[in-house]
Protein backbone atom coordinates (compact mmCIF):
# COMPACT_ATOMS: atom_id res chain seq x y z
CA UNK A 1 0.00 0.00 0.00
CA UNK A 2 1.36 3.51 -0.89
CA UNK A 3 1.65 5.91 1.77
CA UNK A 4 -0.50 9.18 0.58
CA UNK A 5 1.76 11.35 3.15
CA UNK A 6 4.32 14.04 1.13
CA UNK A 7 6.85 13.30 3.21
CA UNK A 8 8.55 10.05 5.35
CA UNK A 9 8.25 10.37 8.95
CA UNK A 10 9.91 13.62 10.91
CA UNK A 11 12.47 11.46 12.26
CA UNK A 12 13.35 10.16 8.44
CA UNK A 13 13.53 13.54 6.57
CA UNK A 14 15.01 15.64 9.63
CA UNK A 15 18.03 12.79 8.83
CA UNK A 16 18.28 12.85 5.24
CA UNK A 17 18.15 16.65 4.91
CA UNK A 18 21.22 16.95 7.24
CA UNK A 19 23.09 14.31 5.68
CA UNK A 20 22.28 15.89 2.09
CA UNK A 21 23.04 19.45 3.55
CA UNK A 22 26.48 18.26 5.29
CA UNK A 23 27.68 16.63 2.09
CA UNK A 24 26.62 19.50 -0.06
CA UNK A 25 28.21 22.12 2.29
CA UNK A 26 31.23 19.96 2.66
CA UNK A 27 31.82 19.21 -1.41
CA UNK A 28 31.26 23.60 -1.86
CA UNK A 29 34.04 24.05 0.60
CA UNK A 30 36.12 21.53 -0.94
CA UNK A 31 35.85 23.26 -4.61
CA UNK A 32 36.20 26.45 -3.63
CA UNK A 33 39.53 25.75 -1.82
CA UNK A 34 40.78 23.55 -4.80
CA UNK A 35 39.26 26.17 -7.06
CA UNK A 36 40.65 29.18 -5.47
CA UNK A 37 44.06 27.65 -4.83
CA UNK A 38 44.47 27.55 -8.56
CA UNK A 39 42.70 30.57 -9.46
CA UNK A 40 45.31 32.18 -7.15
CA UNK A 41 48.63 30.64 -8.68
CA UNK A 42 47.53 32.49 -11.77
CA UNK A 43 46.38 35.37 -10.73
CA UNK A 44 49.00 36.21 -8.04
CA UNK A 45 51.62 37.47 -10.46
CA UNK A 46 49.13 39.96 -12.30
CA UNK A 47 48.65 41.42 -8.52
CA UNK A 48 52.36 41.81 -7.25
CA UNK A 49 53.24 43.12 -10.60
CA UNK A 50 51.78 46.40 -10.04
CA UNK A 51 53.98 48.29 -7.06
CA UNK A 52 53.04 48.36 -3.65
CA UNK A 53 50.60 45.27 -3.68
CA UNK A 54 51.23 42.47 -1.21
CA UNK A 55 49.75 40.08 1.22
CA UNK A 56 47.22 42.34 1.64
CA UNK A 57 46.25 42.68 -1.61
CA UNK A 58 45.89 38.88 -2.53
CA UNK A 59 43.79 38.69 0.56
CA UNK A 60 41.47 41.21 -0.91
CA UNK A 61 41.50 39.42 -3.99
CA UNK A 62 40.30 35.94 -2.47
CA UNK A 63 37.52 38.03 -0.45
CA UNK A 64 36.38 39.05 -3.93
CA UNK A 65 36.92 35.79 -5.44
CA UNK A 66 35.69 33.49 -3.25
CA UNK A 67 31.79 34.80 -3.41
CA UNK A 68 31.87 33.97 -7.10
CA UNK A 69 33.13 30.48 -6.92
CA UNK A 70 30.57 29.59 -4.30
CA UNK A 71 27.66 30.91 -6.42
CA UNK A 72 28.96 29.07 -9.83
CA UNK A 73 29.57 25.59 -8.01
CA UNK A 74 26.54 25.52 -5.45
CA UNK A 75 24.32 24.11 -7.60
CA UNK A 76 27.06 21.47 -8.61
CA UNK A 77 27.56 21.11 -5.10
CA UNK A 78 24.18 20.59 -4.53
CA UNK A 79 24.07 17.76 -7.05
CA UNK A 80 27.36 15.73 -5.78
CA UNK A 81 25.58 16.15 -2.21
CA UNK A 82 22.61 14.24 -3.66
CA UNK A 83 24.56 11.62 -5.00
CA UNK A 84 26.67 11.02 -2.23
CA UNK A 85 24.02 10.78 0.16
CA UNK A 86 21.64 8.66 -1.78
CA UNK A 87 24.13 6.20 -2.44
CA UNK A 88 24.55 5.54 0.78
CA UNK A 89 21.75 5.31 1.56
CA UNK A 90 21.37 2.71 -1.31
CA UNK A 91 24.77 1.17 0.15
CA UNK A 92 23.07 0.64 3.76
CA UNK A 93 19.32 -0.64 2.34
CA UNK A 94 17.92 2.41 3.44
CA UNK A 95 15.93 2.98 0.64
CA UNK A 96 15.31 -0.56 0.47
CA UNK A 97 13.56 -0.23 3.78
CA UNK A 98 11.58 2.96 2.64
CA UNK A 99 10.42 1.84 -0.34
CA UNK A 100 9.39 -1.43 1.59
CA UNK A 101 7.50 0.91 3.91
CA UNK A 102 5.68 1.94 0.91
CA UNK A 103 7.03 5.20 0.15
CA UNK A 104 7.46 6.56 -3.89
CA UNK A 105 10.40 7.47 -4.99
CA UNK A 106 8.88 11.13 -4.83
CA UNK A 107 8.37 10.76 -0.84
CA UNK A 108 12.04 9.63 -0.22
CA UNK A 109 13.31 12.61 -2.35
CA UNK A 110 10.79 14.82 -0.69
CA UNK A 111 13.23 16.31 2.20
CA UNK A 112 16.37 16.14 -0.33
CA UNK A 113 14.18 18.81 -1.99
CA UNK A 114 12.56 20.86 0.66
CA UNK A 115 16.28 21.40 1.79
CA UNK A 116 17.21 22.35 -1.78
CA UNK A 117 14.39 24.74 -1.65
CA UNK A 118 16.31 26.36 1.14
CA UNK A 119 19.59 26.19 -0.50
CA UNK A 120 18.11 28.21 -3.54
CA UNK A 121 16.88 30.63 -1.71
CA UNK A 122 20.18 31.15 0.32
CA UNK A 123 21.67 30.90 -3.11
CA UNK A 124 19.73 33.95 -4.14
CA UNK A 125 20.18 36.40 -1.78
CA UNK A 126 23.66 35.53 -1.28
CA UNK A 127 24.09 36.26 -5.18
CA UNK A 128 22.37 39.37 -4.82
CA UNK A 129 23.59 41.27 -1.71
CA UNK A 130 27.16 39.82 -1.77
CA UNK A 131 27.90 37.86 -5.31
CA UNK A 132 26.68 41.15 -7.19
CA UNK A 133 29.06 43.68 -5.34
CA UNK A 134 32.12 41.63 -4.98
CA UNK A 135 32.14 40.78 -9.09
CA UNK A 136 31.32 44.43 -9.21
CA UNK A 137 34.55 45.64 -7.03
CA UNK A 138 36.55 43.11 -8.69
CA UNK A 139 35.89 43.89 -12.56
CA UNK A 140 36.63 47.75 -11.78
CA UNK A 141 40.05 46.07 -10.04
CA UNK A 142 40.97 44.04 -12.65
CA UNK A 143 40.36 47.03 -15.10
CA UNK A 144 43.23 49.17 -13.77
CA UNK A 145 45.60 45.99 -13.52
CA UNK A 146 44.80 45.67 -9.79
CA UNK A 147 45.78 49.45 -8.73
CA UNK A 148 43.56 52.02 -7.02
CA UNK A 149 40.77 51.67 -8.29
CA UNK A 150 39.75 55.96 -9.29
CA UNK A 151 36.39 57.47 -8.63
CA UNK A 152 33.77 57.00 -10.64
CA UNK A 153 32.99 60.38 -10.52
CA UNK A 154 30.02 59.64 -13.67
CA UNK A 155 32.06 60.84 -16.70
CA UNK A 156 30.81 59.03 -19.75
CA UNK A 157 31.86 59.49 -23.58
CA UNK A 158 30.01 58.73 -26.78
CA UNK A 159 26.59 57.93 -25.56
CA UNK A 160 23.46 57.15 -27.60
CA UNK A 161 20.16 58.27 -26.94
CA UNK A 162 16.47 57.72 -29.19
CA UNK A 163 14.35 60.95 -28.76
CA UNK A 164 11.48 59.31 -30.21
CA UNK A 165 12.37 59.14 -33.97
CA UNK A 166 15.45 61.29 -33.04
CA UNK A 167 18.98 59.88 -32.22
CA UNK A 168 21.18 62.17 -30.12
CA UNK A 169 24.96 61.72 -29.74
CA UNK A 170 27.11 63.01 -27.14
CA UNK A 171 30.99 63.03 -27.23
CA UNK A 172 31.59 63.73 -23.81
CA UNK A 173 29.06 63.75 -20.23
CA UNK A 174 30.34 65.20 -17.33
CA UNK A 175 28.19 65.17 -13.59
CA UNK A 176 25.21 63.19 -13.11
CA UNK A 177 21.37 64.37 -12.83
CA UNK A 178 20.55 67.79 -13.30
CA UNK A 179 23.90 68.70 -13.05
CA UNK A 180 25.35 66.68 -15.93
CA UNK A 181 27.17 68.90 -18.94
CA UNK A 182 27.16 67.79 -22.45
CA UNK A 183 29.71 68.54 -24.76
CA UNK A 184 30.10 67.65 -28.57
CA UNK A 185 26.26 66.95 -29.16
CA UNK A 186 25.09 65.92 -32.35
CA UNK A 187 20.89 65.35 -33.12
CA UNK A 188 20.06 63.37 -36.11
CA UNK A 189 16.43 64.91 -36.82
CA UNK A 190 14.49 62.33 -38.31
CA UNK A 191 10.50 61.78 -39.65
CA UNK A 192 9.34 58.28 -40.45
CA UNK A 193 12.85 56.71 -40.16
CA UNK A 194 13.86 59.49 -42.86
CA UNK A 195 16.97 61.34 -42.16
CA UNK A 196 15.60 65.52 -42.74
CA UNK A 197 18.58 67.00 -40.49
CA UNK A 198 21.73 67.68 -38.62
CA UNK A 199 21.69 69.61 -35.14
CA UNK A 200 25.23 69.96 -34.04
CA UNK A 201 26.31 71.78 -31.25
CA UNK A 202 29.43 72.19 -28.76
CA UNK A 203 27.83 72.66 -25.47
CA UNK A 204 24.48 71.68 -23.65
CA UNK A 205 23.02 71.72 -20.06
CA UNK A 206 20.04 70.75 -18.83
CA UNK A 207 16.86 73.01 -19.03
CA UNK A 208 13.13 72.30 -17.26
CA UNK A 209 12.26 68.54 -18.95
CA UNK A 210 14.56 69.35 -21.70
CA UNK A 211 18.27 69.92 -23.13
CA UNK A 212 19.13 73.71 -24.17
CA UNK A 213 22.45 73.36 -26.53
CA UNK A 214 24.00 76.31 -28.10
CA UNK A 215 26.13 77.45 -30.45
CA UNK A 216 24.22 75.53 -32.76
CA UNK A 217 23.97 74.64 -36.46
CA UNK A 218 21.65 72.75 -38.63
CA UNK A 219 22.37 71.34 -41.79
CA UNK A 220 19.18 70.37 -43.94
CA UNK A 221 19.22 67.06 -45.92
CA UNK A 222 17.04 67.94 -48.68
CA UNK A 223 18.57 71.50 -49.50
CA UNK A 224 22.58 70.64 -48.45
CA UNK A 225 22.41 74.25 -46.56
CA UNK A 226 23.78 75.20 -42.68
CA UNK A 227 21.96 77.02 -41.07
CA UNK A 228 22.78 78.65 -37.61
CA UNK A 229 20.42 78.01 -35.00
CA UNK A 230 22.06 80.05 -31.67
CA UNK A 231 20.74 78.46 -28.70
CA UNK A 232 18.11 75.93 -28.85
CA UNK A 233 16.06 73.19 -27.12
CA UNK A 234 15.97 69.60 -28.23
CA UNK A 235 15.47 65.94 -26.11
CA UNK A 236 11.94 67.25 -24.34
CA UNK A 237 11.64 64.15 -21.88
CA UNK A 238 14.83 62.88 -21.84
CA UNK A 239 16.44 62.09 -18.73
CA UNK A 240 19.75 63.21 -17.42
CA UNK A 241 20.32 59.53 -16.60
CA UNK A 242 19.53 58.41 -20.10
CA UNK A 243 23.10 60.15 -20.96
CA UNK A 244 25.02 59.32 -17.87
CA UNK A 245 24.55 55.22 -18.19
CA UNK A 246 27.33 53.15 -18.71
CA UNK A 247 27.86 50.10 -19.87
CA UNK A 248 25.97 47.64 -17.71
CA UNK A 249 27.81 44.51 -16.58
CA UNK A 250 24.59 42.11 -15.77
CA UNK A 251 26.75 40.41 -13.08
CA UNK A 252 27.90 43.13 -10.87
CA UNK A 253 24.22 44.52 -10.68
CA UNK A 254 21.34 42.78 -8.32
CA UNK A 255 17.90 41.82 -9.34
CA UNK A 256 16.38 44.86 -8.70
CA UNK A 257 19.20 47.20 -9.66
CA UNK A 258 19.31 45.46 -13.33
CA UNK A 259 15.77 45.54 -13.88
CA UNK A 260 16.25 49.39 -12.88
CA UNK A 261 18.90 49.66 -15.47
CA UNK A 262 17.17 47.72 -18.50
CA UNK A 263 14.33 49.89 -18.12
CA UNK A 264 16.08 52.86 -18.41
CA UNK A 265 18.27 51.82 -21.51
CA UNK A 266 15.16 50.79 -22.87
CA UNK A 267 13.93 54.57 -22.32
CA UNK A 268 16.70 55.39 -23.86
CA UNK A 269 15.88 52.73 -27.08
CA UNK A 270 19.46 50.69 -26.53
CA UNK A 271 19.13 47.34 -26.49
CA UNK A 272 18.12 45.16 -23.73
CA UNK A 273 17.86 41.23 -24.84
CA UNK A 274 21.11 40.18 -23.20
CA UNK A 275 20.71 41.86 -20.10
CA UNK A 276 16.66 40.51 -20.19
CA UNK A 277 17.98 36.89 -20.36
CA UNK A 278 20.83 37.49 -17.65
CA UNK A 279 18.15 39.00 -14.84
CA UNK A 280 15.96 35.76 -15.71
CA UNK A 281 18.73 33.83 -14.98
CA UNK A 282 19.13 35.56 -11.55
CA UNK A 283 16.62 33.51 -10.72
CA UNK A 284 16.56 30.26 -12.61
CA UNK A 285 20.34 29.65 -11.71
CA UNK A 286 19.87 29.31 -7.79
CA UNK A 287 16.59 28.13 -8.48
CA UNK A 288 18.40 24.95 -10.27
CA UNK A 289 19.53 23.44 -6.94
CA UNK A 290 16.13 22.25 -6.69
CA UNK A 291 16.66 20.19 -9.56
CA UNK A 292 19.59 18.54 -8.75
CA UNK A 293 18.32 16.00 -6.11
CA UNK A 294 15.66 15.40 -9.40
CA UNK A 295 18.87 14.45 -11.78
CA UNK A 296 20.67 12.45 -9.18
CA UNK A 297 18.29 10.09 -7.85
CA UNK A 298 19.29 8.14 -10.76
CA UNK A 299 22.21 6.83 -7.98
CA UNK A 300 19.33 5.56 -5.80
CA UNK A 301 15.68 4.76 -7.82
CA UNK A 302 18.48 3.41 -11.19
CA UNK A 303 18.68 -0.21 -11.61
CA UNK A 304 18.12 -1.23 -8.50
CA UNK A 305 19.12 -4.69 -8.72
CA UNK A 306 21.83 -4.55 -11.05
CA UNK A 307 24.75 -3.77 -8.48
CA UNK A 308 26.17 -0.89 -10.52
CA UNK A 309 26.10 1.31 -8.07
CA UNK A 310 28.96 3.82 -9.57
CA UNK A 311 27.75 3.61 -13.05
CA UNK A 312 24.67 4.77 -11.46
CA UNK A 313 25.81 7.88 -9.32
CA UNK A 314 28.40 8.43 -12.80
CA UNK A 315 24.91 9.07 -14.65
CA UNK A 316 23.69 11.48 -12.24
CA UNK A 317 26.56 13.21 -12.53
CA UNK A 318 26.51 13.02 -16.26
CA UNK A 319 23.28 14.58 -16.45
CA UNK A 320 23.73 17.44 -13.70
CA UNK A 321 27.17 18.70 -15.94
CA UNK A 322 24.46 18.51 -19.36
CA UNK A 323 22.35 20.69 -17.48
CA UNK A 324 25.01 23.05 -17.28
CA UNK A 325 26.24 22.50 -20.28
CA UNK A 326 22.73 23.27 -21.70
CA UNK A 327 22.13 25.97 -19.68
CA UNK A 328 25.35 27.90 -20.50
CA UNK A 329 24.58 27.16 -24.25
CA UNK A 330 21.45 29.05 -23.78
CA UNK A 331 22.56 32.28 -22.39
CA UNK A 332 24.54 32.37 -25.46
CA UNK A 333 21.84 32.15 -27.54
CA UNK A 334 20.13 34.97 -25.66
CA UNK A 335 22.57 37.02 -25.42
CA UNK A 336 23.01 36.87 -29.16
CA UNK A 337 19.51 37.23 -29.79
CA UNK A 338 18.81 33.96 -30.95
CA UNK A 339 16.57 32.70 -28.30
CA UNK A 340 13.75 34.91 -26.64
CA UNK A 341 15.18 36.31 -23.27
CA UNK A 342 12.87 34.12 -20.77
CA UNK A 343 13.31 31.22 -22.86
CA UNK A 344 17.52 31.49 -22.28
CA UNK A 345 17.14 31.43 -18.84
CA UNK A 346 14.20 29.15 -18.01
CA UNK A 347 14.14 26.38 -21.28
CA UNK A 348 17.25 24.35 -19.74
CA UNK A 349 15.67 24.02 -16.50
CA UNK A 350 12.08 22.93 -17.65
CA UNK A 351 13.51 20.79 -20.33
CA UNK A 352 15.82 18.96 -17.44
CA UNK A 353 13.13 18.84 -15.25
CA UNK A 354 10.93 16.72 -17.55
CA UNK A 355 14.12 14.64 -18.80
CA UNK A 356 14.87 14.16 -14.38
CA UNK A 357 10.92 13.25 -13.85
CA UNK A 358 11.03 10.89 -16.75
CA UNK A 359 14.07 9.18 -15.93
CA UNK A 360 12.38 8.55 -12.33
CA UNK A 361 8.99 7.61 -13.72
CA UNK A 362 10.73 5.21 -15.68
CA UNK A 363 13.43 3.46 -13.78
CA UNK A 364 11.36 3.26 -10.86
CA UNK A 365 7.84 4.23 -10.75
């Protein structure tokens, strides 16, 4: 008779979910040492190259580091830690004696995935209040070959901006909001996609909701002339921060700040499908430890009677590095516009989902 309770008994899942934590946790801190002690031996030279760096320095570096590594090899973590502890469990007829108890193969993965669940979530907000500013902090480091890193103090240079049909170019930004100077402005006046004129001017500053820029000339398409124009207003609407964005580096941003920043360089009609696909995948890449105790009950609910025990847990594995495999694949394709932004970041983990559920149903149920 099949038990129609979600879960084994308290006593059951309280000792499965720390096993499966313990060996997750335990396989992460293993990586990331490995990992970092090699990421180190080739990166140490590029930091003591530049004068006055030390011990310090490379400690700063692996305090940077080190939050990266952790968020790319959870999930991976996650799956080993699955593996290990069903096979165990499969070692010591544990399963045996819950699936002789009547459990599914559902109920005895039930706490391995309520603690994933957890582990996701962790994942997330540890990617977003820590991952997001140490990538951030190192990418700005790495930029000036590991010196002091200057102020940003919001300078920007050759920046596009849509005014409706309009394009504006600006050579050279200086201050940020209200404040912000423009220098070397150029307005391509167009009507229908048509190209009817040339504003150029040397100087502009913000005015009410618009830009006044001055001296100012105006060539006309259709008759070839230039025209002077003195001081005039042009960008009605256009935001001072429309100008002042840089280039956005979807990793060193949080959830929240690049959704902020795609809608603004959507305002400001750049393009946003790569950075789209990227803040999906904020959430379907932590959101992928939950699938891992899916692709690696293979080493438990496989062949049960066949003995092959490590060709079992070697299939789990194989199928947690195809997810990644996939998954990396598709960010490509979104981020070249091949695939549709959502699709990039959530296909790979529905697809695997069905491909873990059906190897279950299949093997087992």
């Amino acid at each position: 008779m099949i038990s129609l309770q979600l879960f084994p008994s308290r006593t059951v899942s309280l000792y499965m979910g720390r096993m499966f934590l313990v060996r997750t946790f335990a396989m992460l801190a293993a990586l990331v040492i490995v990992l970092q002690a090699l990421d180190l031996l080739s990166e140490s030279g590029n930091i003591l190259a530049h004068p006055g760096n030390g011990q310090a320095e490379i400690l700063h570096y692996i305090s940077l580091r080190t939050p990266e590594l952790i968020a790319r090899f959870l999930p991976f973590s996650v799956l080993l830690g699955t593996i290990l502890t069903l096979t165990t469990m499969n070692q010591n007829s544990e399963i045996v004696a819950l699936k002789a108890s009547g459990l599914s193969a559902h109920q005895v993965l039930a706490p391995l995935i309520l603690a994933s669940m957890g582990v996701a979530v962790l994942s997330f907000a540890f990617n977003d209040r820590v991952v997001a500013r140490a990538t951030s902090t190192l990418s700005h480091w790495k930029d000036v070959d590991y010196a002091s890193i200057p102020i940003d103090r919001g300078d920007r240079t050759n920046v596009w901006v849509r005014d409706g049909d309009d394009l504006i170019e600006v050579g050279q930004i200086k201050g940020r909001g209200n404040a912000a100077k423009l220098a070397d402005i150029t307005l391509y006046d167009r009507t229908g996609g048509n190209l009817v004129g040339i504003v150029h001017a040397a100087r502009g500053q913000r005015e009410g909701d618009a830009w006044r820029i001055g001296p100012a000339t105006r060539f006309d398409v259709k008759s070839g002339k230039i025209s002077p124009l003195g001081a005039t207003l042009v960008g009605k609407g256009v935001r001072p921060d429309q100008f002042t964005l840089a280039t956005v580096d979807p990793d060193g941003l949080s959830f929240g700040a690049l959704r902020s920043a795609i809608a603004d360089l959507a305002d400001a009609g750049r393009p946003t499908k790569a950075l789209e696909g990227s803040m999906w995948h904020k959430l379907s890449a932590p959101l992928s430890s939950v699938l891992m105790p899916l692709l690696g009950a293979v080493a438990a609910f496989g062949l049960a009677r066949s003995g092959k025990l490590f060709i079992r847990a070697v299939l789990g594995m194989a199928l947690g590095f195809t997810y990644f495999v996939a998954d990396n694949f598709a960010l490509a394709m979104g981020n070249l516009g091949a695939y549709p932004p959502f699709l990039a970041a959530w296909a790979p983990f529905l697809l695997f989902f069905m491909i873990g559920e059906a190897v279950l149903v299949r093997t087992e149920e």
